[in-house]
Protein backbone atom coordinates (compact mmCIF):
# COMPACT_ATOMS: atom_id res chain seq x y z
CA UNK A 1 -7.55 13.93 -37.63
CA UNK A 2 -7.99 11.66 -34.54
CA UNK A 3 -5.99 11.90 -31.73
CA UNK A 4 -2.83 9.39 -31.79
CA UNK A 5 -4.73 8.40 -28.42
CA UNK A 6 -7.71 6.66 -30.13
CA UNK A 7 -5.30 4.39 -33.17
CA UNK A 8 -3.48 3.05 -30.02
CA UNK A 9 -5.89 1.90 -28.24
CA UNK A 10 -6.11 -1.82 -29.68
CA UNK A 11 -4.74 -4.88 -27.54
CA UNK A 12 -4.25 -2.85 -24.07
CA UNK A 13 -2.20 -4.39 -21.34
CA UNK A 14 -3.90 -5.84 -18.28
CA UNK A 15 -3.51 -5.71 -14.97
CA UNK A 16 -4.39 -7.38 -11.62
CA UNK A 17 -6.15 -3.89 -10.55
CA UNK A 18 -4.40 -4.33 -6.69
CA UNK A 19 -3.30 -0.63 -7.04
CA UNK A 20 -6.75 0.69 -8.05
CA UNK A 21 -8.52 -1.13 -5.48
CA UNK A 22 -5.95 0.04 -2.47
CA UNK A 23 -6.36 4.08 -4.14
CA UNK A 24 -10.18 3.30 -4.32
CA UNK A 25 -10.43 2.48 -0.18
CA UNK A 26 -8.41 5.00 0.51
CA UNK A 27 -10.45 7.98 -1.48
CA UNK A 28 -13.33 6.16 0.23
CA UNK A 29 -11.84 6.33 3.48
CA UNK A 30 -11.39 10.55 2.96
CA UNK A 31 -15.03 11.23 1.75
CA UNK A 32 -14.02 11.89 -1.80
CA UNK A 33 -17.04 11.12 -4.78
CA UNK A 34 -15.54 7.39 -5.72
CA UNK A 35 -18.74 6.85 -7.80
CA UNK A 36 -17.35 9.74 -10.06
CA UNK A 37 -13.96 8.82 -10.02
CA UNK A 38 -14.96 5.39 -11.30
CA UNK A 39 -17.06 7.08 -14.02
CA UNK A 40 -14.42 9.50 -14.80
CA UNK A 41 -11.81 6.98 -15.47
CA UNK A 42 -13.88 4.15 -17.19
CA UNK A 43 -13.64 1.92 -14.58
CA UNK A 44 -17.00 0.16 -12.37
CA UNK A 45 -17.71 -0.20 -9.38
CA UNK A 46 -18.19 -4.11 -9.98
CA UNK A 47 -14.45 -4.37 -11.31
CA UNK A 48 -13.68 -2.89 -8.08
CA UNK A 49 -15.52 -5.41 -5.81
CA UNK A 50 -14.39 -8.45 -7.86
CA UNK A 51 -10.63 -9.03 -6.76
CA UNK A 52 -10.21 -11.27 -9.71
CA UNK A 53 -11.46 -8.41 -12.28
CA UNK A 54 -8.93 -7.38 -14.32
CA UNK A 55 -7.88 -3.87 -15.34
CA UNK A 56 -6.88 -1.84 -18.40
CA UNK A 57 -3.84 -0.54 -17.20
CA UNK A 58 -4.34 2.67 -18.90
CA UNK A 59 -7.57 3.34 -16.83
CA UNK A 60 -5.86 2.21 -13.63
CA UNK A 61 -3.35 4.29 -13.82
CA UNK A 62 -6.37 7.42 -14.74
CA UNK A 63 -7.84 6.67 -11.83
CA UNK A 64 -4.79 7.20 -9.68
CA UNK A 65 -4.36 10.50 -11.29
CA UNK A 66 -8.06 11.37 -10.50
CA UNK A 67 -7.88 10.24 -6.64
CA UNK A 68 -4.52 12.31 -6.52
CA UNK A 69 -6.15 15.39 -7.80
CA UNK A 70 -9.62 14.74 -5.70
CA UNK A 71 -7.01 14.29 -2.41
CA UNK A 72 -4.92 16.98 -3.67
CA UNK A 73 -1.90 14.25 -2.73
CA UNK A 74 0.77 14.23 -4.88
CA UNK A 75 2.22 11.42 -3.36
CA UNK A 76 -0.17 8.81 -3.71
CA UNK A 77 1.24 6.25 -5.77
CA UNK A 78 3.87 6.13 -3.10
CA UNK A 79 1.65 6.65 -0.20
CA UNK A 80 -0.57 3.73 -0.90
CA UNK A 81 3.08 1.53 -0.90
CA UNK A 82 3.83 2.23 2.45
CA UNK A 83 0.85 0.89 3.74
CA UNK A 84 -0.25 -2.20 1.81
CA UNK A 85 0.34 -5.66 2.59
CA UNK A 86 2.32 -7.42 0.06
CA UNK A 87 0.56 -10.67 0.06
CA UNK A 88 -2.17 -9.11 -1.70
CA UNK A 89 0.06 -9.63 -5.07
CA UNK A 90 -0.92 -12.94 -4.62
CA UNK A 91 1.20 -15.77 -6.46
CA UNK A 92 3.83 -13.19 -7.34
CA UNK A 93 4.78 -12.18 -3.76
CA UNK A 94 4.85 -15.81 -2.66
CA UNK A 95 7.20 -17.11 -5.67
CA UNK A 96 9.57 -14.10 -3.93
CA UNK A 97 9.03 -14.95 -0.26
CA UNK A 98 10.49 -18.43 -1.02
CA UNK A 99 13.30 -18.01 -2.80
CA UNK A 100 16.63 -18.83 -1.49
CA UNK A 101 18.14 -15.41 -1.69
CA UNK A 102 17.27 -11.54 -2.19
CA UNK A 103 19.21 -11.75 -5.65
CA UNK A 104 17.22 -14.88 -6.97
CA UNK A 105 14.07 -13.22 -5.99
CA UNK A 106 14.85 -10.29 -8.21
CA UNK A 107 15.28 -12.72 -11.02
CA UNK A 108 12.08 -14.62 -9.98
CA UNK A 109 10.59 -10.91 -9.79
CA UNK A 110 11.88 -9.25 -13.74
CA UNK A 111 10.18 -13.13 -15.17
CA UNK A 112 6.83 -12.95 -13.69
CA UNK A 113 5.77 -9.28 -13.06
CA UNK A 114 3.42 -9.39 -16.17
CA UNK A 115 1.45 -12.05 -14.21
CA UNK A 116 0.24 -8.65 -12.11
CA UNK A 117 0.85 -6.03 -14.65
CA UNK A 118 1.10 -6.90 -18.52
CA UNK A 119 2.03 -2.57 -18.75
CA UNK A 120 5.23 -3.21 -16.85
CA UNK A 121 8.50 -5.03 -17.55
CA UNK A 122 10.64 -5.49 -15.06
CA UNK A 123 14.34 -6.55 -16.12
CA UNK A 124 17.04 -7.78 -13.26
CA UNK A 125 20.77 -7.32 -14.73
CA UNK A 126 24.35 -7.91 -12.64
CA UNK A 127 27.32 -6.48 -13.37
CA UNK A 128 29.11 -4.32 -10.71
CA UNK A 129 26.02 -3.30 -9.54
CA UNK A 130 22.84 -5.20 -9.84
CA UNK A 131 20.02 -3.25 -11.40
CA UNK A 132 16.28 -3.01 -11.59
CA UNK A 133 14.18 -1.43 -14.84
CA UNK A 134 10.74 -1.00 -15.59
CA UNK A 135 9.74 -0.15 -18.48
CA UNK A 136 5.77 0.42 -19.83
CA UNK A 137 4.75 -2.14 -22.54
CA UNK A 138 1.65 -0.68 -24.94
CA UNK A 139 1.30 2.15 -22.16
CA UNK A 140 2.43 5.80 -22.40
CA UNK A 141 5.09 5.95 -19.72
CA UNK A 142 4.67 10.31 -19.45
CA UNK A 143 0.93 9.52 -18.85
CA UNK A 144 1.72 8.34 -15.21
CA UNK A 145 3.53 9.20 -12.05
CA UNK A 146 1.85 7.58 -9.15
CA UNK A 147 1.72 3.44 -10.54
CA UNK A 148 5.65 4.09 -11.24
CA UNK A 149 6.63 5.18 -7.37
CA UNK A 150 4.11 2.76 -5.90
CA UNK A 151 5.95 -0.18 -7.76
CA UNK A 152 9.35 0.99 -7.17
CA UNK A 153 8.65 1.85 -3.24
CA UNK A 154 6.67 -0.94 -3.11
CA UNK A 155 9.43 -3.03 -4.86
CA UNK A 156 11.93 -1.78 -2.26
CA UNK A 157 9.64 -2.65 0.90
CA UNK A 158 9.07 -6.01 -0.82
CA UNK A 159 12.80 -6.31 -0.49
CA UNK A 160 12.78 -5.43 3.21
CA UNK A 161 10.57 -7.48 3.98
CA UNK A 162 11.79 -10.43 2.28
CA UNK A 163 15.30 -10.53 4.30
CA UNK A 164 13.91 -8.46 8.07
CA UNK A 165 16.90 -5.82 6.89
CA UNK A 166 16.93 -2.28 5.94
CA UNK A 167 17.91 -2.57 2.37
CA UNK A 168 19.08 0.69 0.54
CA UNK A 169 20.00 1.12 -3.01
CA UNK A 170 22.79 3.30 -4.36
CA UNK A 171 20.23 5.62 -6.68
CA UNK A 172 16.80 5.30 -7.87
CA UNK A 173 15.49 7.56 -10.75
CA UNK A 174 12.24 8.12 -12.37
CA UNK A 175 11.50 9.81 -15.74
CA UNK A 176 8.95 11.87 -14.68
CA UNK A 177 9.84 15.00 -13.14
CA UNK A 178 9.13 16.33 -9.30
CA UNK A 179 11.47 17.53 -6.63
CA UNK A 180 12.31 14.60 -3.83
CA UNK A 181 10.73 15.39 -0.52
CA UNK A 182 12.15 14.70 2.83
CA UNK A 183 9.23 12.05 3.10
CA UNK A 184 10.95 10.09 -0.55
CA UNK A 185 14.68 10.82 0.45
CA UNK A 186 13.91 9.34 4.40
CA UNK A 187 12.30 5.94 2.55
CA UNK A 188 14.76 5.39 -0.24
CA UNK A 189 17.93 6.48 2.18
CA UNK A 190 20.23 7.30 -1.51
CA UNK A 191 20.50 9.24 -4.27
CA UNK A 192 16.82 10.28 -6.16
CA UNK A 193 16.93 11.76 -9.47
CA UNK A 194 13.55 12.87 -11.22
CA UNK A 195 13.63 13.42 -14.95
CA UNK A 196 16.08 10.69 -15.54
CA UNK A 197 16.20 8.69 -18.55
CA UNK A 198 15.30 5.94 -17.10
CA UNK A 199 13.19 4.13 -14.04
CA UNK A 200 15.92 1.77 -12.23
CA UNK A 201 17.19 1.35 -9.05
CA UNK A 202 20.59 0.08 -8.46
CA UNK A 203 21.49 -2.04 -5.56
CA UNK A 204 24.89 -2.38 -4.62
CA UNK A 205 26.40 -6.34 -5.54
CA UNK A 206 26.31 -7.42 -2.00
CA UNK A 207 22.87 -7.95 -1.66
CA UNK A 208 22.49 -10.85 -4.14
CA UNK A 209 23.19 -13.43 -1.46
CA UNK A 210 21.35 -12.34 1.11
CA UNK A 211 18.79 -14.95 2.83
CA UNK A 212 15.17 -14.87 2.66
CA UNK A 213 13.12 -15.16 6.31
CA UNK A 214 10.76 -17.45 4.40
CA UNK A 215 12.95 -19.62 1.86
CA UNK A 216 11.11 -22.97 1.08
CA UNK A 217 13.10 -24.26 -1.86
CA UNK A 218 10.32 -27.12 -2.21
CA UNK A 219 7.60 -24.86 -2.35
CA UNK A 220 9.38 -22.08 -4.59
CA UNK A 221 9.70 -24.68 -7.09
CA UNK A 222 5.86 -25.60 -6.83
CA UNK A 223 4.99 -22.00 -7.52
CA UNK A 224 7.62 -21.44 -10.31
CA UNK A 225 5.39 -24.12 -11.96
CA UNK A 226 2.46 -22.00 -11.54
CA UNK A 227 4.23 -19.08 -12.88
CA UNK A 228 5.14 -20.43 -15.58
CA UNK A 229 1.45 -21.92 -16.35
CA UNK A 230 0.47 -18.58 -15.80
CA UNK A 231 2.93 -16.58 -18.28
CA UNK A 232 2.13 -19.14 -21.01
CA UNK A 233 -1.34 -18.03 -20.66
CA UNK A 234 -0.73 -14.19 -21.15
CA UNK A 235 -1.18 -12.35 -24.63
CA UNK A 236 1.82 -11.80 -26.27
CA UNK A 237 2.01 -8.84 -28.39
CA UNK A 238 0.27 -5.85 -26.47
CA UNK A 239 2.80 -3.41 -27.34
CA UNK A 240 1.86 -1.38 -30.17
CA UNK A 241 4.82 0.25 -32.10
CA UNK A 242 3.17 3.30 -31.22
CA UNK A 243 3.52 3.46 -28.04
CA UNK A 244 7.20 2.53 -28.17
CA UNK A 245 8.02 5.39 -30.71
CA UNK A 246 6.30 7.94 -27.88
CA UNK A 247 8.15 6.51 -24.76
CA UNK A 248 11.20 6.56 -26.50
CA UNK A 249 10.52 10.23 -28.01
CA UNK A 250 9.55 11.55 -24.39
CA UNK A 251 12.80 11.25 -22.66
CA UNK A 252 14.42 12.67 -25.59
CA UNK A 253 12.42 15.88 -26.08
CA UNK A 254 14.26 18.10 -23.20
CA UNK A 255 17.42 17.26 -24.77
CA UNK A 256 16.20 18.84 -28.39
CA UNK A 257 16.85 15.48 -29.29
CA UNK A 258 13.03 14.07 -30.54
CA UNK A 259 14.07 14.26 -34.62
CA UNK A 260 12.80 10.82 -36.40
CA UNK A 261 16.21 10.34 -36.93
CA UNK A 262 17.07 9.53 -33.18
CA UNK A 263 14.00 8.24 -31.97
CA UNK A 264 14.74 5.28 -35.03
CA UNK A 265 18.07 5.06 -33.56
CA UNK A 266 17.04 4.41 -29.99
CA UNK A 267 14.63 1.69 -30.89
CA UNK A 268 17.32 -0.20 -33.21
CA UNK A 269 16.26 0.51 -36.33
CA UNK A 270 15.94 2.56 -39.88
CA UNK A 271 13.64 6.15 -40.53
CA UNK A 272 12.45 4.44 -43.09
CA UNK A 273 10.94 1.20 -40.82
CA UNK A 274 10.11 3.43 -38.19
CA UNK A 275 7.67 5.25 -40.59
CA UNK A 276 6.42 2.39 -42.74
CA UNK A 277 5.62 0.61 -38.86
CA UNK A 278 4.06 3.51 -37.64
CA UNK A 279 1.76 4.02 -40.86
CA UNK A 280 0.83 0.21 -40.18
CA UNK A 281 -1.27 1.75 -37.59
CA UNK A 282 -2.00 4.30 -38.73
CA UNK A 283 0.05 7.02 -37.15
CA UNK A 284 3.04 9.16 -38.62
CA UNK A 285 5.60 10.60 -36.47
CA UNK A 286 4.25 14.25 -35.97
CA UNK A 287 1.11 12.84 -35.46
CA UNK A 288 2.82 11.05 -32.36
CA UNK A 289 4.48 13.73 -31.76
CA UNK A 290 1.73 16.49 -31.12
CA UNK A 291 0.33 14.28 -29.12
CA UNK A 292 2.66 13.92 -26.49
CA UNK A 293 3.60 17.30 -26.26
CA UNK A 294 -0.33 17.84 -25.69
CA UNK A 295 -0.74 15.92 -23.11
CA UNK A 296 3.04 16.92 -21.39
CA UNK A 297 1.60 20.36 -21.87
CA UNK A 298 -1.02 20.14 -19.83
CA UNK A 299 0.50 18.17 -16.88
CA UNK A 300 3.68 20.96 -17.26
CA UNK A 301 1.38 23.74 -16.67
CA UNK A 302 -0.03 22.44 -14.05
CA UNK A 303 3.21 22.00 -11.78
CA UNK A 304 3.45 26.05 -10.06
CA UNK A 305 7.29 24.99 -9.51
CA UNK A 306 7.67 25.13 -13.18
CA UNK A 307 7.85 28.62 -15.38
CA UNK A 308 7.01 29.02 -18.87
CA UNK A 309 10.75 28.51 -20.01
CA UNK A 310 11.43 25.81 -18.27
CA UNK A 311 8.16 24.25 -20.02
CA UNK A 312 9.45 25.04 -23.38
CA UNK A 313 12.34 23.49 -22.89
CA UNK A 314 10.88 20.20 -21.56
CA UNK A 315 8.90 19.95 -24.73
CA UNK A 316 11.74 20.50 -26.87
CA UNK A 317 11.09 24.01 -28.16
CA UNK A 318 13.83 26.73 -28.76
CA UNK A 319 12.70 29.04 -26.47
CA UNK A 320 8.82 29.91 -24.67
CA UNK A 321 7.62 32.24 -27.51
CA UNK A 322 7.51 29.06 -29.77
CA UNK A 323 6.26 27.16 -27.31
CA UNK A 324 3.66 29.92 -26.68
CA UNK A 325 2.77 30.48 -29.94
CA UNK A 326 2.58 26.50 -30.76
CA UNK A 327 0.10 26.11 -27.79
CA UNK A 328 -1.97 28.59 -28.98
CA UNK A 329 -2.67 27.25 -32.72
CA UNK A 330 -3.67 24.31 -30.90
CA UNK A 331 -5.96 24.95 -28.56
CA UNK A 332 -6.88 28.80 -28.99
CA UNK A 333 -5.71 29.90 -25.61
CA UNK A 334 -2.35 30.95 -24.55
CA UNK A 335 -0.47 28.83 -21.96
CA UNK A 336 -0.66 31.35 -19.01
CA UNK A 337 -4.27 31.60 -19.43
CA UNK A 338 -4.66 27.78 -18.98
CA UNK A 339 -2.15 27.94 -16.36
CA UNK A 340 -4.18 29.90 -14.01
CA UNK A 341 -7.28 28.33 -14.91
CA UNK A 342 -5.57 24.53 -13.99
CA UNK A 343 -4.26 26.04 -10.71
CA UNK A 344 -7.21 27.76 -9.57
C-alpha cells in the first residue's frame, strides 16, 4: 500500500521561496553542506539563485527542517525572523506599509498572504479581541515547526515596524509542541502556549487604529489593484481533502479524540462524505491515519524532553505498551531502540 504521502501529492501549494532562500544564506554562512541540503529536500540550487523561482511549499518547509538539524538550531524558523528585512516580501509588505492603520493592514494582510504562500491562510477577525489564524492549505500542518514561528514572529515584527511601537499581543499559540524559551517569551512579551489547538495570536482591540509611519492612501490603493490582479491569477483548489482530514485529525489525537466520527464533525460534515471524499483520492481514514502517527512518531522520539508515555499519549494510544507494540509491527524495531539511534 503506498504511503498516504505519495496520493496527496497532486496540485501542491506554492510559495515565494523568501524563507528558503534566507535559511539557505544562513547554513551557507555556518559552513554547513547546502549542496546536500538542496538535494536532500528536492530543491536546486538554480531555484535558489532565481528570486522569482517559486517553491513547493512542502519542500521549503523540508529544507528548513534539514538546515535546523545540520545547525542543530531548533529555533530557526524564528531565528531567521529576527533578522530579515521585510521588504523582501515584496508587493505584500508594501500593500501593509501603506495602509492607514495597524488594523486595516491586518485585513490587507489575511486577503493577500497567498500571493507569498498559497500553504498558508491567514484570517483577521474582531470581536473583543482582534485575532490572527493561519492555517496550512494542501500542506500537513504536524510536518512543520520552523515556517509557522518565522511567519508568526515575523508577522509580529512586521507589526512593529509598521507603527515604530512595541506591539504585544495578549497570547500566541502554536500546535506544535516545544517548551517557550526565555529567547520566545522576551520577543512575544505574553502568554505562549505550544500544543494548542490552534496557531493565532490575539491582539488586544486597541491596536486597530493605530497609525502607520508610512500610510500613502493613494498608493495603497494602487497596490490593492495589484493584489488583486495577482490573487485572480492564483490556482484555486490546492487543498486536497486529504490533507484537511489529517490537520484536523492531528490536534485531536492527544485528546483520544481522532475517531472518524469527530474528525467529520470538525470539518462540517457526515462519516459517510468524509469517506466517500477521501476514497475520491484514494485514501481511507486509517490509511490517513497511520500515516500521521508515523511521521509524529518519529519527530516525538526525537524530542529527549519527551518519555515514552507522554509519546503514547500524543498519538492517541491508551497507554505506551500499545504504543510500543504498534510501533513495532510497523517498522520492526521498538521505539527506544530508534530513540537512541535518532539522538545519537
Amino acid at each position: 500500500m503506498r504511503d498516504s504521502r505519495t496520493k496527496l501529492s497532486h496540485a501542491l501549494p506554492k510559495a515565494e521561496g523568501a524563507i528558503a532562500r534566507l535559511a539557505y544564506a544562513h547554513a551557507a554562512k555556518k559552513g554547513a553542506n547546502t549542496a546536500l541540503l538542496l538535494r536532500k529536500a528536492g530543491l536546486s540550487r538554480a531555484q535558489i539563485d532565481d528570486p522569482d523561482a517559486p517553491l513547493e511549499v512542502r519542500s521549503q518547509i523540508k529544507f528548513l527542517n534539514l538546515v535546523a538539524e545540520a545547525l542543530n538550531d531548533d529555533l530557526l524558523g524564528f531565528h531567521l525572523s529576527q533578522h530579515f528585512d521585510p521588504r523582501t516580501v515584496g508587493l505584500l509588505y508594501y500593500v501593509l506599509a501603506s495602509s492607514d492603520t495597524l488594523g486595516e493592514a491586518m485585513q490587507r494582510a489575511a486577503r493577500y498572504s497567498s500571493i507569498v504562500n498559497e500553504g498558508i491562510k491567514l484570517t483577521e477577525r474582531e470581536g473583543k479581541v482582534i485575532v490572527l489564524v493561519l492555517e496550512y492549505v494542501g500542506v500537513s500542518r504536524h510536518l512543520d515547526r520552523h515556517q509557522i514561528e518565522f511567519w508568526m514572529a515575523g508577522l509580529m515584527r512586521i507589526c512593529r515596524q509598521l507603527t515604530n511601537r512595541h506591539v504585544t499581543a495578549n497570547s500566541v499559540t502554536f500546535i506544535h509542541r516545544r517548551t517557550p524559551t526565555a529567547e520566545l517569551r522576551s520577543f512575544y512579551r505574553c502568554e505562549i502556549e505550544f500544543g494548542a489547538d490552534a496557531d493565532e495570536t490575539r491582539f488586544p482591540l486597541s491596536i486597530r487604529n493605530m497609525p502607520l509611519v508610512g500610510a500613502d492612501p493613494y498608493l495603497n490603493k494602487l497596490l490593492i489593484k495589484y493584489c488583486e490582479e495577482a490573487l485572480a491569477h492564483r490556482a484555486v483548489n490546492r487543498n486536497p481533502f486529504g490533507t484537511r482530514v489529517e490537520n484536523a485529525m492531528a490536534v485531536l489525537l492527544p485528546h483520544g479524540k481522532a475517531q472518524m466520527n469527530e474528525v467529520a464533525h470538525k470539518l462540517g460534515m457526515s462519516r459517510r462524505t468524509l469517506a466517500r471524499r477521501l476514497a475520491s483520492e484514494g485514501l481511507t481514514f486509517n490509511e490517513v491515519m497511520r500515516t500521521l502517527r508515523s511521521d509524529l512518531a518519529n519527530r516525538h522520539l526525537a524530542d529527549q524532553e519527551l518519555s515514552i508515555s507522554q509519546i503514547a499519549w500524543l498519538l492517541g494510544y491508551s497507554d505506551s505498551s500499545a504504543f510500543s507494540s504498534a510501533y513495532r509491527r510497523r517498522t520492526g524495531a521498538a521505539p527506544g531502540r530508534v530513540r537512541r539511534r535518532l539522538l545519537g
